[in-house]
C-alpha atoms as a PDB file:
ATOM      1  CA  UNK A   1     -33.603  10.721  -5.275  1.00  0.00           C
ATOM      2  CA  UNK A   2     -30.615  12.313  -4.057  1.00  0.00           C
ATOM      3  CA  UNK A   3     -29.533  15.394  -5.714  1.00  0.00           C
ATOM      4  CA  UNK A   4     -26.201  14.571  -5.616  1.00  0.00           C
ATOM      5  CA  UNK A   5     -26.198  11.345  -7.603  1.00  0.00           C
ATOM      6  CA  UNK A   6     -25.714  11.794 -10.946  1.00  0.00           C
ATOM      7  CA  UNK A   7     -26.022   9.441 -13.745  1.00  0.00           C
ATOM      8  CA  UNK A   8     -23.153   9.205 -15.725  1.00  0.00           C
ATOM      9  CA  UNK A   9     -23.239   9.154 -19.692  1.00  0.00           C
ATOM     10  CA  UNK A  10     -21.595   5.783 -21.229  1.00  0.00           C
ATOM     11  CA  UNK A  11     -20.471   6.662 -24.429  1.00  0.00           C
ATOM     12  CA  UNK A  12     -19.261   3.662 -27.074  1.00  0.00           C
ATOM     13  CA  UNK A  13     -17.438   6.397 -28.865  1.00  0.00           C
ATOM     14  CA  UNK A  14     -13.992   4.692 -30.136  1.00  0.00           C
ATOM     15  CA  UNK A  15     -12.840   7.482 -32.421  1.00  0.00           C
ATOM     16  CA  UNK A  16     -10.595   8.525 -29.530  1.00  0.00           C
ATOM     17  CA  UNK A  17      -8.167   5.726 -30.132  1.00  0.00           C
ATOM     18  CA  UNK A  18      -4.969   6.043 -31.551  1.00  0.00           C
ATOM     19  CA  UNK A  19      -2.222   3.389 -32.399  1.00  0.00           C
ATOM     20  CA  UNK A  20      -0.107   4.187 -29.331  1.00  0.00           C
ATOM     21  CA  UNK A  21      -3.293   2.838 -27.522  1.00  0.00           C
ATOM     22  CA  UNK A  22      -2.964  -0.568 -29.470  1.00  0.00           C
ATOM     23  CA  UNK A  23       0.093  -2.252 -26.852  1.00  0.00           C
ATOM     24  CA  UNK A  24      -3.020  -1.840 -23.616  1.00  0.00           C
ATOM     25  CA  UNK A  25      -5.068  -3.692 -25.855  1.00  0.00           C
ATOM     26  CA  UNK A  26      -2.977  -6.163 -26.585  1.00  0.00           C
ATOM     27  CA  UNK A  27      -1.875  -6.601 -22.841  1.00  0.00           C
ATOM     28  CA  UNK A  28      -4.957  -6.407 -21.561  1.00  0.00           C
ATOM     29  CA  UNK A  29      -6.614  -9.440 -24.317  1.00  0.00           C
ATOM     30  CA  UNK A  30      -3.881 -11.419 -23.146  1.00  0.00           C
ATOM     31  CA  UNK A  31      -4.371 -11.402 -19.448  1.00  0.00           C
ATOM     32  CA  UNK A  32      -8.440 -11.745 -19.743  1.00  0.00           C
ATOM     33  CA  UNK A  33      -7.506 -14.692 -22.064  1.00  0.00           C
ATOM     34  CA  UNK A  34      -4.520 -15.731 -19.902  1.00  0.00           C
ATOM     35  CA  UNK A  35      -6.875 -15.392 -16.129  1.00  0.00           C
ATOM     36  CA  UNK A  36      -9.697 -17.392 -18.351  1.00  0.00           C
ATOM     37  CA  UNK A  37      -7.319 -20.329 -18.787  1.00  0.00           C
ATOM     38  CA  UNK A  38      -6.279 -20.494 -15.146  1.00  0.00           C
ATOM     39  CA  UNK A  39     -10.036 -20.478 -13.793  1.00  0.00           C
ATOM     40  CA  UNK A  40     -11.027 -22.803 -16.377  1.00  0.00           C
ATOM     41  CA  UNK A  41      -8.210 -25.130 -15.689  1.00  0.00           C
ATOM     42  CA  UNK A  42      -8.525 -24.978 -11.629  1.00  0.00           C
ATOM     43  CA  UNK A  43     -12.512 -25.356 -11.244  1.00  0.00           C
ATOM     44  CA  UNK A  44     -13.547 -26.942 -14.171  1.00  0.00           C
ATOM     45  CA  UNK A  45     -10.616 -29.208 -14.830  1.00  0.00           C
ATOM     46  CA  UNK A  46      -9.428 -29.486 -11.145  1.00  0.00           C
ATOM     47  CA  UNK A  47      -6.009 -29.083 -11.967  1.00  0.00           C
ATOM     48  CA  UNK A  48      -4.649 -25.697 -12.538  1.00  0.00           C
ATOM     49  CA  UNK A  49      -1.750 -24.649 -14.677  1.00  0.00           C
ATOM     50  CA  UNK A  50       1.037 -23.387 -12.451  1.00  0.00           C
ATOM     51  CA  UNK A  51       2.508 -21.047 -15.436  1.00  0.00           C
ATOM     52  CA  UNK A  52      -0.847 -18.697 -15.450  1.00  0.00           C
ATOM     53  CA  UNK A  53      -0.548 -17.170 -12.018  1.00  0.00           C
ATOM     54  CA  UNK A  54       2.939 -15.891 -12.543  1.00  0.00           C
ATOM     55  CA  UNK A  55       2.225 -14.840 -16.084  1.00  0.00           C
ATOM     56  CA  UNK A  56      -1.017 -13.163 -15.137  1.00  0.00           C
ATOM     57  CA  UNK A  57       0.818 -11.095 -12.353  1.00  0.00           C
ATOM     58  CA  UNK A  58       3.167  -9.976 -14.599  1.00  0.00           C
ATOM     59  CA  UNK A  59       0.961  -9.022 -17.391  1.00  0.00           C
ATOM     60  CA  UNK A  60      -1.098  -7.129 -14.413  1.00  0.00           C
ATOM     61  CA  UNK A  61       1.821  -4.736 -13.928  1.00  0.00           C
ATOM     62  CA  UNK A  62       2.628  -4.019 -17.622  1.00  0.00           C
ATOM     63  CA  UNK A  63      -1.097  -3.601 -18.230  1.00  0.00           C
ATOM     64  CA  UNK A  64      -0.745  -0.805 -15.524  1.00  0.00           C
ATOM     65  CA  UNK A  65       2.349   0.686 -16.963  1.00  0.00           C
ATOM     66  CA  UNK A  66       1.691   0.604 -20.804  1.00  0.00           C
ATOM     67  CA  UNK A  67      -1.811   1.966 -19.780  1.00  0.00           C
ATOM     68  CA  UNK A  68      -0.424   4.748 -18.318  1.00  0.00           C
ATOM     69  CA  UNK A  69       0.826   5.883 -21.758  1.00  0.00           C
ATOM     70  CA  UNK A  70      -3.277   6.180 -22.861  1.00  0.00           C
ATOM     71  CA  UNK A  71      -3.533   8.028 -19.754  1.00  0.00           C
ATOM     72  CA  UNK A  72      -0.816  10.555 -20.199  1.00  0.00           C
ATOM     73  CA  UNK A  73      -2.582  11.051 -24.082  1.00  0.00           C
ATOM     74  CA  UNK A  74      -5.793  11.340 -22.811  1.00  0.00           C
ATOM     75  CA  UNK A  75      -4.405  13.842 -19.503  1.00  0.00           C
ATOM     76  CA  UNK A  76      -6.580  11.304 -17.581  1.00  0.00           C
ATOM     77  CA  UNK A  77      -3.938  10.771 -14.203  1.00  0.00           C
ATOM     78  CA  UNK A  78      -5.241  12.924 -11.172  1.00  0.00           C
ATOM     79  CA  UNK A  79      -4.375  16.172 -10.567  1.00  0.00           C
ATOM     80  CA  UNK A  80      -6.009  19.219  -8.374  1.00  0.00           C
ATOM     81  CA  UNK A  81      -8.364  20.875 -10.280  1.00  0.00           C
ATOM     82  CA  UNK A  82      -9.355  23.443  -7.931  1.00  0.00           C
ATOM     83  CA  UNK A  83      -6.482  25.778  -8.097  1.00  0.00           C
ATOM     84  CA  UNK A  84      -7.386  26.404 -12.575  1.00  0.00           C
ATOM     85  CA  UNK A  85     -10.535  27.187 -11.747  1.00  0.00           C
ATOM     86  CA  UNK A  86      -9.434  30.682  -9.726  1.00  0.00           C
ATOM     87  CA  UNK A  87      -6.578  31.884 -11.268  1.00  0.00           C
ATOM     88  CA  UNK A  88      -6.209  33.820 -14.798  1.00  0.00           C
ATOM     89  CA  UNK A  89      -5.552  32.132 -17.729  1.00  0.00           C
ATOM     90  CA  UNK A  90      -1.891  33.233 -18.189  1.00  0.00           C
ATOM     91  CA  UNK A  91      -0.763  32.099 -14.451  1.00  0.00           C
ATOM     92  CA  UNK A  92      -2.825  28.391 -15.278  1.00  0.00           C
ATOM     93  CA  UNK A  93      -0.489  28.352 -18.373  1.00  0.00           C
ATOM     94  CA  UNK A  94       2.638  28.487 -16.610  1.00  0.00           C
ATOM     95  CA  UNK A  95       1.529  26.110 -14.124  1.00  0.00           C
ATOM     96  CA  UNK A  96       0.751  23.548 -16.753  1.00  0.00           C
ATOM     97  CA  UNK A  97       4.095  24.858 -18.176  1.00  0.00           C
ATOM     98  CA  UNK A  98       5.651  23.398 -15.271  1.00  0.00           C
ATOM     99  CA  UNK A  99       3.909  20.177 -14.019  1.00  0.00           C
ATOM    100  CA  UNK A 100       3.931  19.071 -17.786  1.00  0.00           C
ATOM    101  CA  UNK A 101       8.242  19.477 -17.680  1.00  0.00           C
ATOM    102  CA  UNK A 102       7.837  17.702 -14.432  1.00  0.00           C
ATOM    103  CA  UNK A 103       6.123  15.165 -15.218  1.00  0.00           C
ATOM    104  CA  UNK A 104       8.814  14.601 -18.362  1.00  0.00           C
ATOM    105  CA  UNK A 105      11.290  14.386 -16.156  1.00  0.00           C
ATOM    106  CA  UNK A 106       9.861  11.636 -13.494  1.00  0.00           C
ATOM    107  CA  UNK A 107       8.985   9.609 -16.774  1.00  0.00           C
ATOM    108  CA  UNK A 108      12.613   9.742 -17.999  1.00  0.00           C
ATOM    109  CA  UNK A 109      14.340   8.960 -14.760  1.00  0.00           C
ATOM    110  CA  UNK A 110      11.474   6.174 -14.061  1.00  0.00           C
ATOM    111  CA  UNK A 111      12.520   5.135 -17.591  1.00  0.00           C
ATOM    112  CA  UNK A 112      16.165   5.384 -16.676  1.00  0.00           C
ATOM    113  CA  UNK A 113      15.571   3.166 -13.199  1.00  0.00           C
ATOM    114  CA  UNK A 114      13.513   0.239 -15.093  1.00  0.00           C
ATOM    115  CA  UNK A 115      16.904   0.214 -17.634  1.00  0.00           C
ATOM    116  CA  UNK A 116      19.219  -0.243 -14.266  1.00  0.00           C
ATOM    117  CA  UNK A 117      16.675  -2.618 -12.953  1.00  0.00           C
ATOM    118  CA  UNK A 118      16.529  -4.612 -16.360  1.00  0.00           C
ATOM    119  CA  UNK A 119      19.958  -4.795 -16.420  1.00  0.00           C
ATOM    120  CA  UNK A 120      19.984  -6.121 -12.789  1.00  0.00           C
ATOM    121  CA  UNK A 121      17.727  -8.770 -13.270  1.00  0.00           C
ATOM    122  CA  UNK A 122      18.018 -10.502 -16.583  1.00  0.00           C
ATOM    123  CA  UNK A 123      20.221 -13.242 -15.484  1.00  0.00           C
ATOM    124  CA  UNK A 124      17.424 -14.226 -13.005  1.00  0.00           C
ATOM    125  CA  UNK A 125      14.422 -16.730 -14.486  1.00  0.00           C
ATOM    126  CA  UNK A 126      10.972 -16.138 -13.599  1.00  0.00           C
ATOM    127  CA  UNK A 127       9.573 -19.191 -11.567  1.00  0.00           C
ATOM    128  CA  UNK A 128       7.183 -20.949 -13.544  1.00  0.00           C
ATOM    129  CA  UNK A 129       8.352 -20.997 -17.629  1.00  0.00           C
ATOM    130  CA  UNK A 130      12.401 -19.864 -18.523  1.00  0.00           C
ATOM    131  CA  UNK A 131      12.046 -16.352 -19.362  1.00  0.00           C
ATOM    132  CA  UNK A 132      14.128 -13.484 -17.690  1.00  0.00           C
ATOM    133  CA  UNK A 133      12.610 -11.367 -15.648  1.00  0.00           C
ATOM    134  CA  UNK A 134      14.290  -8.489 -17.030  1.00  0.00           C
ATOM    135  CA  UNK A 135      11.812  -8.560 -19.748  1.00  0.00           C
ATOM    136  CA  UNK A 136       8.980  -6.877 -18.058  1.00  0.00           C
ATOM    137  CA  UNK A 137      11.605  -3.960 -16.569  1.00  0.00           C
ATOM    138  CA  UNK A 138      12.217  -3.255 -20.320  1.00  0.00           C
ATOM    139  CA  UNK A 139       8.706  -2.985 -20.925  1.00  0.00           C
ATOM    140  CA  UNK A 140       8.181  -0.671 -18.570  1.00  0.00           C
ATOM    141  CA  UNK A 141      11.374   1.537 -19.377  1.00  0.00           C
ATOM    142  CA  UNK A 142       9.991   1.432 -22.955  1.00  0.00           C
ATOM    143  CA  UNK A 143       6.094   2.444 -21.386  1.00  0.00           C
ATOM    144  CA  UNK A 144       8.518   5.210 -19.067  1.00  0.00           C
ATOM    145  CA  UNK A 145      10.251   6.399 -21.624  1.00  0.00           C
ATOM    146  CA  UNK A 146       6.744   6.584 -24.274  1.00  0.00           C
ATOM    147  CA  UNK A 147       4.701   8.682 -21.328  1.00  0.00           C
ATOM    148  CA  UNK A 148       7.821  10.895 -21.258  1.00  0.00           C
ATOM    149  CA  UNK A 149       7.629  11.590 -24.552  1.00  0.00           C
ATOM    150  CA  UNK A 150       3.763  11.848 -24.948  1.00  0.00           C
ATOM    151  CA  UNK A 151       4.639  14.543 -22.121  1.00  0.00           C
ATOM    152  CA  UNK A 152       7.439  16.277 -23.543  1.00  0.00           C
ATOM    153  CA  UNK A 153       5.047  16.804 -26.816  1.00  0.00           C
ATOM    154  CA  UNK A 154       2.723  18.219 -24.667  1.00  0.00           C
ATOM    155  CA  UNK A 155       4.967  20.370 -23.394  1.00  0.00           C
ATOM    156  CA  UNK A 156       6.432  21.875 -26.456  1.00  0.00           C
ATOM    157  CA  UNK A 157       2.703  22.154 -27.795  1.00  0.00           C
ATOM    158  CA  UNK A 158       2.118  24.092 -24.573  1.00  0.00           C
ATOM    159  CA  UNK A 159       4.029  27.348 -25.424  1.00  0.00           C
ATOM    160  CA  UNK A 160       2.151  27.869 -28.905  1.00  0.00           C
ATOM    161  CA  UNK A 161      -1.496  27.931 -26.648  1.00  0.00           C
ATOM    162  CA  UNK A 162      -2.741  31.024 -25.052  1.00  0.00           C
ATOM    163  CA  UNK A 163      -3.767  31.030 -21.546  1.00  0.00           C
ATOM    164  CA  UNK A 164      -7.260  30.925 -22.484  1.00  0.00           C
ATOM    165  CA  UNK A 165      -7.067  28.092 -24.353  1.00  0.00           C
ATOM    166  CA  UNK A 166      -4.762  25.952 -22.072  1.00  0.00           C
ATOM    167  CA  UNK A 167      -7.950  26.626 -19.272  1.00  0.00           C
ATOM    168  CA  UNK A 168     -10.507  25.438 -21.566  1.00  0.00           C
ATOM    169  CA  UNK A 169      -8.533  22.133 -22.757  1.00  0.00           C
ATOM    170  CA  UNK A 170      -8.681  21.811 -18.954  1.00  0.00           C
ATOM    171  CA  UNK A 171     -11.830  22.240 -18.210  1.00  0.00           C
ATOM    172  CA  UNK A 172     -12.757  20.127 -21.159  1.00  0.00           C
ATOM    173  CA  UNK A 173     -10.586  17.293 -19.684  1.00  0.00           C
ATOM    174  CA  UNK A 174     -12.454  17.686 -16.204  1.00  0.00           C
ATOM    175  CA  UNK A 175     -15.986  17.400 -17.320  1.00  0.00           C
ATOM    176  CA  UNK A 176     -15.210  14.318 -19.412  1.00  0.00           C
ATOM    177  CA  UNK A 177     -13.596  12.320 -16.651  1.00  0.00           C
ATOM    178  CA  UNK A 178     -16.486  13.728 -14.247  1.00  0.00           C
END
């Protein structure tokens, strides 16, 4: 076997879960139930329902956008992990310092853009039922604008950690998305 296949640990472990996780579930019921409907109405019924395409497509995007939140919780987005493992504690601090304010800031002005966006579009219909389709812009401003703030938390909580234990909240993160 090839040394450099690993098997990977499945856990069923739930007590991560916290009630700003509960809108992904919800989005993410509803499309499984809502993509059910449309293959069970186009192969076993032969006729599908025009509405679940559309409504699936959109529900795709806010799943992606109110998961995000879980993901900026959980500090499971991508980032370069090479550069914390060589530098001292204290320098790995600031740098966290500073991509966690950064990424604050691209959540509030992508929060800010949806808003415009929303505004923009609310007088328009989406195709298939009569709903605006400003609707899922304001989602996503509110999913912008609840990553910001799961980020700007983090942030704040930054400055009481020592260097030390910034790195091993890090390295703690990296083995369990490895």
């Amino acid at each position: 076997m090839n040394e450099s296949l690993q098997e990977v640990e499945v856990s069923d472990d739930i007590s991560d879960i916290k009630w700003i996780d509960a809108p992904v579930f919800i989005v993410f019921w509803t499309l499984l139930i809502i993509v059910f409907i449309q293959f069970f109405t186009r192969y076993a019924l032969n006729s599908s329902l025009a509405w679940t395409e559309e409504i699936a497509r959109y529900l795709l995007i806010l799943l992606g956008f109110v998961g995000s939140v879980t993901c900026v919780r959980k500090r499971s987005h991508i980032y370069l992990e090479f550069f914390y493992r060589f530098l001292p504690p204290a320098v790995v601090k600031w740098i966290v310092i500073v991509v966690s304010f950064i990424n604050t800031a691209f959540f509030s002005y992508a929060g800010v853009v949806s808003i415009e966006l929303a505004q923009r579009t609310h007088h328009q219909s989406m195709t298939s039922i009569d709903l605006p389709k400003g609707i899922i812009y304001w989602i996503v401003a509110v999913s912008c604008f609840a990553m910001a703030l799961v980020a700007l938390w983090e942030f704040i909580s930054l400055f009481r950690k020592r260097g030390e234990d910034v790195t091993h909240e890090l390295e703690e993160t990296i083995v369990r998305s490895h």
